[in-house]
C-alpha atoms as a PDB file:
ATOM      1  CA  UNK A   1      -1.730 -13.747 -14.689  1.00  0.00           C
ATOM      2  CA  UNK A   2       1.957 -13.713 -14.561  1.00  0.00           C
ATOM      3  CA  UNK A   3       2.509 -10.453 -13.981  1.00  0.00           C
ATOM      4  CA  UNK A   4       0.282  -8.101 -11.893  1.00  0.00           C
ATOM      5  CA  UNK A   5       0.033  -5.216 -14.244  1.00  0.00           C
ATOM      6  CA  UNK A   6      -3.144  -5.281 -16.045  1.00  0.00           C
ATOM      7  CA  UNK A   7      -2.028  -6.073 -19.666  1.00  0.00           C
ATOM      8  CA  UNK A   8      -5.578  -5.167 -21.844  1.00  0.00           C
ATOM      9  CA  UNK A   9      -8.231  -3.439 -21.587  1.00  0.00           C
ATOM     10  CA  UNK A  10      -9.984  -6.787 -21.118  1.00  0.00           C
ATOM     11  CA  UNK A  11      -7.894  -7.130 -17.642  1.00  0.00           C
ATOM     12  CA  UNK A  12      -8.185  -3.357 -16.753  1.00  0.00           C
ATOM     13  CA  UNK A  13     -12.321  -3.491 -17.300  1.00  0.00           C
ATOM     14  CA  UNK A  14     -12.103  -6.723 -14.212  1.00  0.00           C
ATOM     15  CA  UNK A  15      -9.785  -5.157 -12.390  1.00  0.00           C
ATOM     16  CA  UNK A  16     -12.584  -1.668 -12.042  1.00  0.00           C
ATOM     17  CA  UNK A  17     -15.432  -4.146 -11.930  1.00  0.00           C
ATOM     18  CA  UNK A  18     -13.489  -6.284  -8.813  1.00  0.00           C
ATOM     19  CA  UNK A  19     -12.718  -2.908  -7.352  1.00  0.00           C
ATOM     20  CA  UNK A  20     -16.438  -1.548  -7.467  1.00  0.00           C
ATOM     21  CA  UNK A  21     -17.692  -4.596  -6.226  1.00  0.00           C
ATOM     22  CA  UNK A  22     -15.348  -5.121  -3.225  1.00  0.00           C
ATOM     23  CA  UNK A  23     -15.879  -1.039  -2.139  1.00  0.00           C
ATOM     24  CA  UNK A  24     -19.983  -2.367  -2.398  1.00  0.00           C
ATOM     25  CA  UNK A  25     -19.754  -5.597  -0.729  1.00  0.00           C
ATOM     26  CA  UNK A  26     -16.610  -6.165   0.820  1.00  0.00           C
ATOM     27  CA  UNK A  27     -14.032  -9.245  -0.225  1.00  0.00           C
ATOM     28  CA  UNK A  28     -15.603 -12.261   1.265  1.00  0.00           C
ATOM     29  CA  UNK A  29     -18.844 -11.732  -0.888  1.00  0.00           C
ATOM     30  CA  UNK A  30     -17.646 -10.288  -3.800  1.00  0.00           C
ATOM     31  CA  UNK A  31     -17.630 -13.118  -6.563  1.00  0.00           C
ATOM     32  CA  UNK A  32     -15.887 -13.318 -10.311  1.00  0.00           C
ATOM     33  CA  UNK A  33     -19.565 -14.062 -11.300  1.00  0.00           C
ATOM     34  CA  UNK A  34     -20.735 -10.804 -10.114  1.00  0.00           C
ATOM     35  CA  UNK A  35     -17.558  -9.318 -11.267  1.00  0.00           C
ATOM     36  CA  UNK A  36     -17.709 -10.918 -14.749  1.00  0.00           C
ATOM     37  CA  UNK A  37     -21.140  -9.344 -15.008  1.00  0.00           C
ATOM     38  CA  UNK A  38     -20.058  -6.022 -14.092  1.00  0.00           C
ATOM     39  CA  UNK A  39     -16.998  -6.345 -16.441  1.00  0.00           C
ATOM     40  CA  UNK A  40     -19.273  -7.418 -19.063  1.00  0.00           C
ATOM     41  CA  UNK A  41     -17.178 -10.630 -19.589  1.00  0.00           C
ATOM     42  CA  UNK A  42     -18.115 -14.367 -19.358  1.00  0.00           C
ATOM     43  CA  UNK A  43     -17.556 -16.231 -16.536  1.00  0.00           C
ATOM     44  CA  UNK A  44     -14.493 -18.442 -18.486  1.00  0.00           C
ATOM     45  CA  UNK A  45     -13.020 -15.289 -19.327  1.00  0.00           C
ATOM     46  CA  UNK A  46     -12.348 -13.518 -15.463  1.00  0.00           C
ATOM     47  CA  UNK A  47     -11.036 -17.512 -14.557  1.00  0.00           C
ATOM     48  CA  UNK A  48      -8.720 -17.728 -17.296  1.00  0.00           C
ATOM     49  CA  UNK A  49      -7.172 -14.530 -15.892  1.00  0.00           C
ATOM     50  CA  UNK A  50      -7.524 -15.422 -11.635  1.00  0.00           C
ATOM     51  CA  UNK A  51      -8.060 -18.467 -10.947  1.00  0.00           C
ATOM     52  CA  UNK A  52      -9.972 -17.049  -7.724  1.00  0.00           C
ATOM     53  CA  UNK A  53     -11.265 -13.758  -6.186  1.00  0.00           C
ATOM     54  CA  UNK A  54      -8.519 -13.733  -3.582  1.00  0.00           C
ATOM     55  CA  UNK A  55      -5.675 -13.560  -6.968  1.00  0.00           C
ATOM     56  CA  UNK A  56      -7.950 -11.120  -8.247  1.00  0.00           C
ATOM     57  CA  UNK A  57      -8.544  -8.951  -5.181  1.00  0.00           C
ATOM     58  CA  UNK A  58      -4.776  -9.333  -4.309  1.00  0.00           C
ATOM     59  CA  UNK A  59      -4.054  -7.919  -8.252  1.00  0.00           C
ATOM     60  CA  UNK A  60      -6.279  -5.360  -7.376  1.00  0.00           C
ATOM     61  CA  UNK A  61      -4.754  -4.503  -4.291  1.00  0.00           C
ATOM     62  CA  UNK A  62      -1.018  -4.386  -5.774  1.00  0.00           C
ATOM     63  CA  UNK A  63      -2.696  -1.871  -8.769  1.00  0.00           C
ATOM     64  CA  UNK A  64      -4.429   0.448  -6.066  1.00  0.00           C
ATOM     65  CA  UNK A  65      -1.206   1.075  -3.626  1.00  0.00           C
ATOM     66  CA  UNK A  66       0.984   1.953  -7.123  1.00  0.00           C
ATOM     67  CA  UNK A  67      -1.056   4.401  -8.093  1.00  0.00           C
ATOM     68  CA  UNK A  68      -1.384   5.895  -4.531  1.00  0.00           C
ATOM     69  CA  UNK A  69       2.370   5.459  -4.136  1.00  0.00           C
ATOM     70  CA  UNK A  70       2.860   7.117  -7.613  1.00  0.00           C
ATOM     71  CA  UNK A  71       1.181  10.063  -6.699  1.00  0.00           C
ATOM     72  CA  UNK A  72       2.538  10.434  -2.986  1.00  0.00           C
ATOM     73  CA  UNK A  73       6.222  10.611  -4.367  1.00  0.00           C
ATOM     74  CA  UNK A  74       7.135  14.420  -4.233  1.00  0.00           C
ATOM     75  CA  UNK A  75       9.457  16.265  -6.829  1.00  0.00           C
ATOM     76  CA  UNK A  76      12.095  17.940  -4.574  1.00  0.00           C
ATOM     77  CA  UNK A  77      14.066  17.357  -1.022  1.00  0.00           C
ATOM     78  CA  UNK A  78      16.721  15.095  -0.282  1.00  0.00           C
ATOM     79  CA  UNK A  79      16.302  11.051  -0.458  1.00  0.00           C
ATOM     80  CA  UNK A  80      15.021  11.067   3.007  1.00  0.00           C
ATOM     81  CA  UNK A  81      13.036  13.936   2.892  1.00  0.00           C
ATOM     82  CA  UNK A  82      11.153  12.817   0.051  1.00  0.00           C
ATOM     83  CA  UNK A  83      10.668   8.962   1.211  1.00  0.00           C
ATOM     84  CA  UNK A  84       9.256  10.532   4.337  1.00  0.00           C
ATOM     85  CA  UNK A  85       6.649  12.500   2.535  1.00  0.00           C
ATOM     86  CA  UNK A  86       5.772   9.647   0.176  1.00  0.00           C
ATOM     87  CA  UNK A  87       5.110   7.173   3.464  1.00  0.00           C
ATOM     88  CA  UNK A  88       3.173  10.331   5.191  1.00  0.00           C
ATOM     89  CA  UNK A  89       1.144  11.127   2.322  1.00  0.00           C
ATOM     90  CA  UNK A  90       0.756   7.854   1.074  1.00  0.00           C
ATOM     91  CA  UNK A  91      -0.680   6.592   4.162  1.00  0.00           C
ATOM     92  CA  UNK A  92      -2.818   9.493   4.486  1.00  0.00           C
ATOM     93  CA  UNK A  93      -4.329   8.339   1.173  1.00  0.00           C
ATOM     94  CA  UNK A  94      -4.921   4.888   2.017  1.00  0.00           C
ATOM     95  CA  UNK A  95      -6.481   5.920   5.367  1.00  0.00           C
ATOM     96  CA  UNK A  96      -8.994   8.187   2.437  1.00  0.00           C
ATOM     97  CA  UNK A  97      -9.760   5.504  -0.136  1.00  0.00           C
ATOM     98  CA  UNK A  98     -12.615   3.949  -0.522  1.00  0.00           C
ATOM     99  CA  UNK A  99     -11.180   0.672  -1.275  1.00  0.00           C
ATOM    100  CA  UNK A 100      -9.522   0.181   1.944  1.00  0.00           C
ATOM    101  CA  UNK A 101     -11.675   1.762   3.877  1.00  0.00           C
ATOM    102  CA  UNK A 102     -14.426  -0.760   3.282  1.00  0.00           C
ATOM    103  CA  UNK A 103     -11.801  -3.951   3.652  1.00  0.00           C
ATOM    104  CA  UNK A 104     -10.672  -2.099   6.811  1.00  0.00           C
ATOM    105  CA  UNK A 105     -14.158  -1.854   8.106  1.00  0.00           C
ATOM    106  CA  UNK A 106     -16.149  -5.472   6.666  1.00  0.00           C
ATOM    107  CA  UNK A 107     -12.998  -7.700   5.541  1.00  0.00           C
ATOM    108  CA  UNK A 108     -10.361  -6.340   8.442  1.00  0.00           C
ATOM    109  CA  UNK A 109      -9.198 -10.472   9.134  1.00  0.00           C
ATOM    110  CA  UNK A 110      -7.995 -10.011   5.247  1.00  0.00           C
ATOM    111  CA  UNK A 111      -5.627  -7.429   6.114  1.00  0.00           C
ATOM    112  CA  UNK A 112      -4.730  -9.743   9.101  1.00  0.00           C
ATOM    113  CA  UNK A 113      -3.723 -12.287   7.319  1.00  0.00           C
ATOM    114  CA  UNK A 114      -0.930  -9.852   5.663  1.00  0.00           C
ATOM    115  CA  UNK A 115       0.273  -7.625   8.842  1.00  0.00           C
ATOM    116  CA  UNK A 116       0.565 -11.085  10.974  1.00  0.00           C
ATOM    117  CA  UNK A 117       0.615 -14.220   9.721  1.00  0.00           C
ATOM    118  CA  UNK A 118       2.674 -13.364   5.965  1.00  0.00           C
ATOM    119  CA  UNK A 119       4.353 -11.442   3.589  1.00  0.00           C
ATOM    120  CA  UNK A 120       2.641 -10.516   0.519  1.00  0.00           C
ATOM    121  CA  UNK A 121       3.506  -8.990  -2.712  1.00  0.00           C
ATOM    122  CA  UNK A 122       2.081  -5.776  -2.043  1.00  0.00           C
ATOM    123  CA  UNK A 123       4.249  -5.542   1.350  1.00  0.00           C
ATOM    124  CA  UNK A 124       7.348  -6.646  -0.370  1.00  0.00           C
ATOM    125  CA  UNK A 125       7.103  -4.157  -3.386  1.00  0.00           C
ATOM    126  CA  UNK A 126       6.989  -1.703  -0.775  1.00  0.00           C
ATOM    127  CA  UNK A 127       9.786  -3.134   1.126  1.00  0.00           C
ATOM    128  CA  UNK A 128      11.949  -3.417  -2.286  1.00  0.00           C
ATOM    129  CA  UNK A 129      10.748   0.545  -3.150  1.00  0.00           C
ATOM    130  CA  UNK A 130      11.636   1.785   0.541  1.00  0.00           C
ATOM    131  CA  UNK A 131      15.314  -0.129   0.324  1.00  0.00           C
ATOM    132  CA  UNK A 132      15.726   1.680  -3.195  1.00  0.00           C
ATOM    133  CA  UNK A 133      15.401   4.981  -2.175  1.00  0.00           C
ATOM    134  CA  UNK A 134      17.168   3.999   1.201  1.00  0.00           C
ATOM    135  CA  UNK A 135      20.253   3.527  -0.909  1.00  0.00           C
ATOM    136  CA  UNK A 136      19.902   6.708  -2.429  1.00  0.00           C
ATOM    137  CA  UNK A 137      19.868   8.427   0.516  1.00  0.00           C
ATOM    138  CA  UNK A 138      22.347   7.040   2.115  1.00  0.00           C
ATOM    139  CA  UNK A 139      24.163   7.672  -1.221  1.00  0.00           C
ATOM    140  CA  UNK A 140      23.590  11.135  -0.954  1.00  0.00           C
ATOM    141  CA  UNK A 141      24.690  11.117   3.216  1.00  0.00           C
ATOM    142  CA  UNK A 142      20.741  12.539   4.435  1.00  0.00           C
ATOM    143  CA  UNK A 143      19.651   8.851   5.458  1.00  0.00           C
ATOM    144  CA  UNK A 144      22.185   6.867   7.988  1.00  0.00           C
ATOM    145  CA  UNK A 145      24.021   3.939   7.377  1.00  0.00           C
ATOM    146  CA  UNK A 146      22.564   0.376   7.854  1.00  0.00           C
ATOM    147  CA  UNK A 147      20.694  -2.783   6.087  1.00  0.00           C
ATOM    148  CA  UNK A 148      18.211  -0.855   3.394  1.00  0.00           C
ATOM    149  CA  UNK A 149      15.591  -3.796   3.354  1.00  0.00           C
ATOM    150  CA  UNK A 150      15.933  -4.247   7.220  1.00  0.00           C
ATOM    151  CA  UNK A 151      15.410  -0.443   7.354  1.00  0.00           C
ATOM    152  CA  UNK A 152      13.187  -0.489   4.856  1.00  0.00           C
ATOM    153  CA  UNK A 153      10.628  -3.423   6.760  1.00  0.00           C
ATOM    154  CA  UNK A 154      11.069  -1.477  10.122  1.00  0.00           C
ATOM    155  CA  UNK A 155       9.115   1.480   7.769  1.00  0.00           C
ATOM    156  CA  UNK A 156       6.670  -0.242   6.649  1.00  0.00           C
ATOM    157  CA  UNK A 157       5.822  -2.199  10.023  1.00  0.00           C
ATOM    158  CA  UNK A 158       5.690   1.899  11.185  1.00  0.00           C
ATOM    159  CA  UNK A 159       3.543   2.861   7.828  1.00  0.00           C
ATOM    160  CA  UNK A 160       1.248  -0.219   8.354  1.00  0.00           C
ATOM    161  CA  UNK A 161       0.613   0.340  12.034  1.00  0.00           C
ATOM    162  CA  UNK A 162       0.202   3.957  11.449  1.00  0.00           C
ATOM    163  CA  UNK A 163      -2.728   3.220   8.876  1.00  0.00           C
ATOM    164  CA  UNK A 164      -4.241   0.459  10.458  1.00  0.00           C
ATOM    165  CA  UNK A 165      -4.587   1.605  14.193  1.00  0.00           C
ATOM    166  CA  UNK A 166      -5.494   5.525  12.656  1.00  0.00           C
ATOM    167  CA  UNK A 167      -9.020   5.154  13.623  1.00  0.00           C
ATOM    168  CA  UNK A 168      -8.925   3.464  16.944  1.00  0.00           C
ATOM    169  CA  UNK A 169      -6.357   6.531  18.178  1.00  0.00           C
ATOM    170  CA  UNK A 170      -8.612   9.060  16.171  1.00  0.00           C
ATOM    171  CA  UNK A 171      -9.784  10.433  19.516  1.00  0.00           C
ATOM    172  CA  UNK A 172      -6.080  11.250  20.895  1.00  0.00           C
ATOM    173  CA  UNK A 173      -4.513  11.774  17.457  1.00  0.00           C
ATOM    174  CA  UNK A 174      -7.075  12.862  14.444  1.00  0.00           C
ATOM    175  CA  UNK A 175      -5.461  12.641  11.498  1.00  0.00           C
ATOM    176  CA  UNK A 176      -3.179  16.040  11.301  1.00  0.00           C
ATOM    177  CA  UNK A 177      -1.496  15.500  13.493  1.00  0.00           C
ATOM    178  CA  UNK A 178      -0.800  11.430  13.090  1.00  0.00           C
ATOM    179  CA  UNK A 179       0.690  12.706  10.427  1.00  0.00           C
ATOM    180  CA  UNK A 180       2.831  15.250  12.208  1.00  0.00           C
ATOM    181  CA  UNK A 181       4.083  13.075  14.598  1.00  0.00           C
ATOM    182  CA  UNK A 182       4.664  10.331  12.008  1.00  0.00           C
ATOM    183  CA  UNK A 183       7.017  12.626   9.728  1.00  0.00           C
ATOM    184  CA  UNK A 184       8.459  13.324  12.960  1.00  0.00           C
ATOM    185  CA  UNK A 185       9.071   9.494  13.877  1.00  0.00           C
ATOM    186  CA  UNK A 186      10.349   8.542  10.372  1.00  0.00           C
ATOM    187  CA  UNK A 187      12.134  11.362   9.854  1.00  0.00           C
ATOM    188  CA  UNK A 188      14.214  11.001  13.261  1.00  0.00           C
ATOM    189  CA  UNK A 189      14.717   6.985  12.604  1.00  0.00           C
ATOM    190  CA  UNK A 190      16.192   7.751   9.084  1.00  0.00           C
ATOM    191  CA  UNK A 191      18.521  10.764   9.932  1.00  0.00           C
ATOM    192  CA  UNK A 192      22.218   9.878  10.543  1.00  0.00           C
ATOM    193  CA  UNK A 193      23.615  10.623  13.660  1.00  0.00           C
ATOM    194  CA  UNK A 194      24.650  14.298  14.462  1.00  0.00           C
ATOM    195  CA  UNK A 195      27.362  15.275  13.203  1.00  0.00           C
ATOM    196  CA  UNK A 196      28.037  12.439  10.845  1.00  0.00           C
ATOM    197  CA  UNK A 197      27.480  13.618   7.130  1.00  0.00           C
END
């Protein structure tokens, strides 16, 4: 595929099938024969689509964190008020789903291979989304001056080490008050300097 949005129902019904079978049996054993079957699609017609399961699972991947992003974005606030909510919440979301939760726990080297050794779509289309609403709010004076995308990286590396390390500092931070104190931390990093709007 070209683009990553699912463009049929055809694509849709493989995208739900990858996504049930990865949340079973993690991404190293989930195969586009097993999610062919589940799709109720030939073989031919998943590897005309991904060539592999990791274009597939990475498709997949892209489609879950817009919708959780979509729904994390709040209605009212400033720019920075409401980008702060939307990493908060977000991350509290992908700390909840299913999806990740099972790569987190069986496939965790695959998430490795994103957080330290490259950049992938799904980490750039945040980067790119951050740096947009950056500009706004430093358009509308609540976020400080600077570089939006290196701003906008220096969230995420906060966002992804916030989500990734939640359970391992569940026993000195449960998740209220991660949350808390990472408002607090993005919040503070984003605000311009006292006395400069």
């Amino acid at each position: 595929m070209t683009s990553t949005e699912p463009s049929t129902a055809v694509d849709r019904a493989i995208l739900d099938a990858a996504r049930a079978c990865v949340a079973e049996f993690g991404v190293r054993r989930t195969t586009l024969t097993e999610v062919a079957r589940r799709a109720g699609v030939s073989r031919p017609t998943v590897y005309r689509r991904w060539p592999d399961t990791g274009s597939l699972v990475a498709d997949l991947l892209v489609r879950e964190l817009r919708e959780i992003i979509a729904g994390a974005i709040p209605d009212s606030g400033n720019a920075r008020e409401r980008l702060t909510a939307a990493i908060v919440d977000g991350g509290a979301t992908i700390r909840r789903n299913p999806l990740f939760a099972k790569i987190f726990r069986t496939d965790a080297d695959v998430m490795l291979t994103y957080v330290f050794e490259r950049l992938g779509r799904n980490q750039r289309a945040l980067i790119a989304l951050f740096a947009d609403a950056i500009r706004e709010g430093q358009g509308d004076g609540s976020i400080r001056p600077g570089n939006p995308e290196h701003q906008a990286a220096m969230l995420l590396l906060i966002a992804q080490s916030a989500v990734q390390s939640a359970g391992t500092f569940a026993p000195v931070l449960a998740a209220d008050h991660l949350d808390i104190e990472l408002s607090a931390a993005i919040d503070a990093y984003l605000a311009p300097a006292a006395g400069s709007r």
